[in-house]
Protein backbone atom coordinates (compact mmCIF):
# COMPACT_ATOMS: atom_id res chain seq x y z
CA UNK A 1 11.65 108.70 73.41
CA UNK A 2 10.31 108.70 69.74
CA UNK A 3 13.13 106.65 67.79
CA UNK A 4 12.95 108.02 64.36
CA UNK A 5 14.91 105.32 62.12
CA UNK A 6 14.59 102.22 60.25
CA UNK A 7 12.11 100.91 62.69
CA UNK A 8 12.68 98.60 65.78
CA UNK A 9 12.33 95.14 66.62
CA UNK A 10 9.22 95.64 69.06
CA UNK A 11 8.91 91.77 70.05
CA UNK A 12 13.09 91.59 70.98
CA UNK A 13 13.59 90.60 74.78
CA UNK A 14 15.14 93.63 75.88
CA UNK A 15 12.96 96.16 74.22
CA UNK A 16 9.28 94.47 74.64
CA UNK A 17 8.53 95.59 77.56
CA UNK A 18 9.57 99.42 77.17
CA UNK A 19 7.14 99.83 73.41
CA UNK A 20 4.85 102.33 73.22
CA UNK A 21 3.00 102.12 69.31
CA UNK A 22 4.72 104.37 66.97
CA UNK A 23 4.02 104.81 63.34
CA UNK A 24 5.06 103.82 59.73
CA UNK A 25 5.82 107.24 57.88
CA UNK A 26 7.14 105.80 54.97
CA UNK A 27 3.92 103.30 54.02
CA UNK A 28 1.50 105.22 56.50
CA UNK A 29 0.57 102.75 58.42
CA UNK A 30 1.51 101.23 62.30
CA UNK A 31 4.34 98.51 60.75
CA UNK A 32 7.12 99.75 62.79
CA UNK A 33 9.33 96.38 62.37
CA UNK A 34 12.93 97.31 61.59
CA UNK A 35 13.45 96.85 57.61
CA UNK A 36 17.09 97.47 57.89
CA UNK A 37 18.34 97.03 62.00
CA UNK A 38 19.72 100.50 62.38
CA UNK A 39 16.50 101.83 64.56
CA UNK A 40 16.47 98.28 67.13
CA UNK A 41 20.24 99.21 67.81
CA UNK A 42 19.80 103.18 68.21
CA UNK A 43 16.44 102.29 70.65
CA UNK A 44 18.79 99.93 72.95
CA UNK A 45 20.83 102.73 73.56
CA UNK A 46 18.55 104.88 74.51
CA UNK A 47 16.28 102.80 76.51
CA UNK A 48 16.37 98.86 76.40
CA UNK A 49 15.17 97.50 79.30
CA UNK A 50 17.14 96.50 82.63
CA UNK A 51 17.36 94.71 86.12
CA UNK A 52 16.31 91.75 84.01
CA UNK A 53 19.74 89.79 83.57
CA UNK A 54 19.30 89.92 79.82
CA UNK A 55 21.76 91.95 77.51
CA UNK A 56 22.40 95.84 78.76
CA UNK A 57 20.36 98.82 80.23
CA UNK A 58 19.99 101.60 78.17
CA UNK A 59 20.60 105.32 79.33
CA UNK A 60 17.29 105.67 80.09
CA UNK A 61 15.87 102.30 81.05
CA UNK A 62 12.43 103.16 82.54
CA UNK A 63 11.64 105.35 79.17
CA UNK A 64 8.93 104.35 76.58
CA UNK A 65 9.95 103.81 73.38
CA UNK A 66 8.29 105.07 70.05
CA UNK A 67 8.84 103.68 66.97
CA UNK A 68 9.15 105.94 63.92
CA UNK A 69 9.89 104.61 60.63
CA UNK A 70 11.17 107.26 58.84
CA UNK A 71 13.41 105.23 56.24
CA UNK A 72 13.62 102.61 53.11
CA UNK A 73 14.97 99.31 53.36
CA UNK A 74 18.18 100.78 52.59
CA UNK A 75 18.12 103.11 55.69
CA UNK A 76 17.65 106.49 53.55
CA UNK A 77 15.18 109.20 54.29
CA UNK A 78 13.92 112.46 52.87
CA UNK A 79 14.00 114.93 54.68
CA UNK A 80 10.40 115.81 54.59
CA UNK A 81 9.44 111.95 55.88
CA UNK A 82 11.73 113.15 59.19
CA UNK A 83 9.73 116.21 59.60
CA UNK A 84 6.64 114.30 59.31
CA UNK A 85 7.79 111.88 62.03
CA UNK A 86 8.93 114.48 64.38
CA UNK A 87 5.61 116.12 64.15
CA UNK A 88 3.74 112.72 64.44
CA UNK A 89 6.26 112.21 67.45
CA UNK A 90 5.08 115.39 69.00
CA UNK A 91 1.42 115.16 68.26
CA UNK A 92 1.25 111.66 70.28
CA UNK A 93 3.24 112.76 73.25
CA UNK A 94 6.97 111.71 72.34
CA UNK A 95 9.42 114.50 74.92
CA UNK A 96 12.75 113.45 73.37
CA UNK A 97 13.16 112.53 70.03
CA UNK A 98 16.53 110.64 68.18
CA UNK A 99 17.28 111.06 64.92
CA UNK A 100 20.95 108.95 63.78
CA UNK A 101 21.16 110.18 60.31
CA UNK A 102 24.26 112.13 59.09
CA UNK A 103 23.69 115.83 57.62
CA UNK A 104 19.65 116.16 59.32
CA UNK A 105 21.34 119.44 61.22
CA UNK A 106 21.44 121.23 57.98
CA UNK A 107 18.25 120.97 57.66
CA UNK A 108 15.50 123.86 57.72
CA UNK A 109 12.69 121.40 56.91
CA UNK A 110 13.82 119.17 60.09
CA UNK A 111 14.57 122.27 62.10
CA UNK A 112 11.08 123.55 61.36
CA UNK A 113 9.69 120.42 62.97
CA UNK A 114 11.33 120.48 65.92
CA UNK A 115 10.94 124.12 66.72
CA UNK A 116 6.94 122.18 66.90
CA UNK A 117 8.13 119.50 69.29
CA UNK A 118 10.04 122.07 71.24
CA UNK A 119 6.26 124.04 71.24
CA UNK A 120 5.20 121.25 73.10
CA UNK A 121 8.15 120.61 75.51
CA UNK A 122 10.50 118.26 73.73
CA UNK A 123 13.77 118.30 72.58
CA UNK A 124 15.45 116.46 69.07
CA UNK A 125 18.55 114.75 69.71
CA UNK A 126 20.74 114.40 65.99
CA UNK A 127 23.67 112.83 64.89
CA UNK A 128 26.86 114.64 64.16
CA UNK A 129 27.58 112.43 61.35
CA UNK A 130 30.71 109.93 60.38
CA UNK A 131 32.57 111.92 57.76
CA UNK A 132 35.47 112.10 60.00
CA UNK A 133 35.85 116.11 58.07
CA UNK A 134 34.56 119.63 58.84
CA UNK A 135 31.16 120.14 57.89
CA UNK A 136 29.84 123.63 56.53
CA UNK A 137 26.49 123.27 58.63
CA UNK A 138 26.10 126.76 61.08
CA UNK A 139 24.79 126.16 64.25
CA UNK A 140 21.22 126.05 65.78
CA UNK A 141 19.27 126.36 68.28
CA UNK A 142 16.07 123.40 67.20
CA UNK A 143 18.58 120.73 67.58
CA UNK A 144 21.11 118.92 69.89
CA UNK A 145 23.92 118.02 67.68
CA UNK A 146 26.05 115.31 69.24
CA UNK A 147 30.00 113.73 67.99
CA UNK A 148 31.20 110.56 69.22
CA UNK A 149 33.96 109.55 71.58
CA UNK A 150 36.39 106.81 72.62
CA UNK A 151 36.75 104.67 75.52
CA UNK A 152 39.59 106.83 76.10
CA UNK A 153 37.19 110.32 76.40
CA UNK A 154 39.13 111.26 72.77
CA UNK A 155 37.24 112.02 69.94
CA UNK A 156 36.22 109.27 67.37
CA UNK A 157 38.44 109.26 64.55
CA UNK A 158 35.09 109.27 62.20
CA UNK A 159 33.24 111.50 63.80
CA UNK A 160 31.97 114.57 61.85
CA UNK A 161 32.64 117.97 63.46
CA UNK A 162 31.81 121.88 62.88
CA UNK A 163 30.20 124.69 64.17
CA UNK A 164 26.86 122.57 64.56
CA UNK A 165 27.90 120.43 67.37
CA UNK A 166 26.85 121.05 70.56
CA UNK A 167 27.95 117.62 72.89
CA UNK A 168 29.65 114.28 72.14
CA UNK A 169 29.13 110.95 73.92
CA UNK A 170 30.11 107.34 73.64
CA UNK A 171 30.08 106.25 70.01
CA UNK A 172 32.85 103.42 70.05
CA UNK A 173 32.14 99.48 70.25
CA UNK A 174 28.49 100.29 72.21
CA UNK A 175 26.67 96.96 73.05
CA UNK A 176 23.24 97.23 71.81
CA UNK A 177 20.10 95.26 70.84
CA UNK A 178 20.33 93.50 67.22
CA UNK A 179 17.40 93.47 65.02
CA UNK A 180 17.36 89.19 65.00
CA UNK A 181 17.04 89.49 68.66
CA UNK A 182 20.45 88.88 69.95
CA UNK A 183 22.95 92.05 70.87
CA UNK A 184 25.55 93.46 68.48
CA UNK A 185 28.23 95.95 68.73
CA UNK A 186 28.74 98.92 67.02
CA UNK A 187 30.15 102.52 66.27
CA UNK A 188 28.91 105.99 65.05
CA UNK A 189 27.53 109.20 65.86
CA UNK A 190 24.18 106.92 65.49
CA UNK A 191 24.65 105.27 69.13
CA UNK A 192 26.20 108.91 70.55
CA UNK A 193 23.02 110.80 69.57
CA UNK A 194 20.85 107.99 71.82
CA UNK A 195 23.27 108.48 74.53
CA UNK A 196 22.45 111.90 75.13
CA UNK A 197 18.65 111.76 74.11
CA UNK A 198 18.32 109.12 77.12
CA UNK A 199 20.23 111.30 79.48
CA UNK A 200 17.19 114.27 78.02
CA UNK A 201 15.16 111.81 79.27
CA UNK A 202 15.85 110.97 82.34
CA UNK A 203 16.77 114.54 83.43
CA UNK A 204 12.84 115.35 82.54
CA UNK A 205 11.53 112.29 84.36
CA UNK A 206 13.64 114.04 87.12
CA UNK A 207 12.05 117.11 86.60
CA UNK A 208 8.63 117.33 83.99
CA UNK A 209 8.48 121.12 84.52
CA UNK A 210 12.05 121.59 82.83
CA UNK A 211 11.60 123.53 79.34
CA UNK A 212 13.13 122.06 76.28
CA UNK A 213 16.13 124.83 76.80
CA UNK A 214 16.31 124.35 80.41
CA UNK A 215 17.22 120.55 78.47
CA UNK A 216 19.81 122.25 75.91
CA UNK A 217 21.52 124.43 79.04
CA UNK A 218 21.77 121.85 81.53
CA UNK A 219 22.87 119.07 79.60
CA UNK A 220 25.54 121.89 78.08
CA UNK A 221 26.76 123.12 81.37
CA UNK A 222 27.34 119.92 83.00
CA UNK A 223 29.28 118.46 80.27
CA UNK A 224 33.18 116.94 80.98
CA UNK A 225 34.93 119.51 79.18
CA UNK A 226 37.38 117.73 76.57
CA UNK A 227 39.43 119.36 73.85
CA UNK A 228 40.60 122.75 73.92
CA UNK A 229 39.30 124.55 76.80
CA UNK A 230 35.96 125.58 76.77
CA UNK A 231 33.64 125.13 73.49
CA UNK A 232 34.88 123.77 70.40
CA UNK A 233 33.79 122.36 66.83
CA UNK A 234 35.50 118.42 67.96
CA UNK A 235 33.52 118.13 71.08
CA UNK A 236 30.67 120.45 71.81
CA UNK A 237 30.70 121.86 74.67
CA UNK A 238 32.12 118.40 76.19
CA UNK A 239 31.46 114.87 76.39
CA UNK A 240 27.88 113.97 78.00
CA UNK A 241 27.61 113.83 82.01
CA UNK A 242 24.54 112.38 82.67
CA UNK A 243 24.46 111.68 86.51
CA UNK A 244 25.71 115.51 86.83
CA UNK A 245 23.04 116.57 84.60
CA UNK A 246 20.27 114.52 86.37
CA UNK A 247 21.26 116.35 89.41
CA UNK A 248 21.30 119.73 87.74
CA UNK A 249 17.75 118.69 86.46
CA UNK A 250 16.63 117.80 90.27
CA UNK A 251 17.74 120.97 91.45
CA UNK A 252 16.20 123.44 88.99
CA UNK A 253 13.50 125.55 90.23
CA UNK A 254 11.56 126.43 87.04
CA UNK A 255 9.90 129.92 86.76
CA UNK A 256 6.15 130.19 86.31
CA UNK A 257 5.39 132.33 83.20
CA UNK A 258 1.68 131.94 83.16
């Protein structure tokens, strides 16, 4: 899972021993160290290590973790820096890539990029955003666009929603690793999107042969419907099932087109 964010805290206890190197995109170099503490969080999520009796698991526990840095010290990226990572990401063997940042759906630069990952049998996992408001951003097919819910399956009151969203997930008081090593708590579409980019990962450790829209149907289909019946602009198509879509994943027979 390429992390594409502020960096991450490669040496904390929890995350050592799932880093794979990444790359710097920002200073072009292989610093991935977490200038801001953003990108350590968003990679617990996703796949912090477990059975260990230290902090949490992540989603996807056994997963390798690539480190991106994509952003400043302030956490702000260009658009054209994410593209680069994604296509760095994809280039050096990343299958699921997460990208927390508000407004990267809108995108045709980012889009472009992973339509290239998606080439090579990955999928992008994005942020919905924390506006709270409607966004004017059409749908897509390059991306999985994911809002946030609360421990009570309702939608996060700051969660951004529209025509773009496909899923939500868990985005409310997630335990996570912190950048000084310890664990932290936090909110945001940012720890939804890893929620559902570990659950893309596990469903193709399941399965390697799945295609990246076998990914996008599966993890569609076998979503817990919330909201008005069937899809809508708050939810997606529903709130992430991961053990459902695992399953799904197990069971599909992919066709052989060559």
């Amino acid at each position: 899972i390429a992390i594409l964010d502020t960096g991450v805290n490669s040496t904390h206890q929890d995350l050592a021993p799932n880093m794979v190197p990444g790359w710097n995109m920002v200073d072009n170099n292989s610093n991935t160290s977490d200038v801001h503490g953003h990108g350590t969080s968003v990679a617990g999520i996703a796949a912090m290590a477990a059975n260990n009796a230290l902090g949490s698991a992540g989603v996807a526990w056994g997963s390798k973790i690539m480190p991106v840095r994509i952003a400043d010290a302030n956490g702000y990226a260009y658009w054209s820096t994410v593209a680069q990572g994604i296509n760095w990401a994809a280039d050096h063997g990343a299958k699921v890539a997460n990208i927390s940042y508000s407004g990267v759906s809108g995108s045709s630069t980012v889009q472009s990029a992973a339509q290239y990952l998606r080439s090579k049998g990955g999928v992008v996992v994005v942020a919905a955003g924390n506006s709270g408001g409607l966004e004017s951003i059409a749908a897509n097919d390059s991306l999985l666009t994911v809002a946030a819910t609360d421990q009570n399956d309702v939608r996060a009151s700051f969660s951004s929603y529209g025509a773009y969203v496909d899923l939500s997930a868990p985005g409310v008081s997630l335990y996570s690793t912190a950048v000084g090593g310890g664990y932290s708590s936090g909110s945001g579409t940012s720890f939804s999107s890893p929620v559902v980019a570990g659950a893309a990962a596990l469903m193709l450790s399941a399965n390697s042969k799945l295609t990246p829209a076998d990914v996008d149907r599966l993890l569609i289909s076998n979503s817990v419907d919330l909201g008005t019946s069937g899809y809508d602009q708050y939810y997606g198509s529903g709130r992430v099932n991961a053990a459902a879509s695992v399953l799904a994943a197990k069971q599909t027979v992919v066709s052989d087109t060559q």
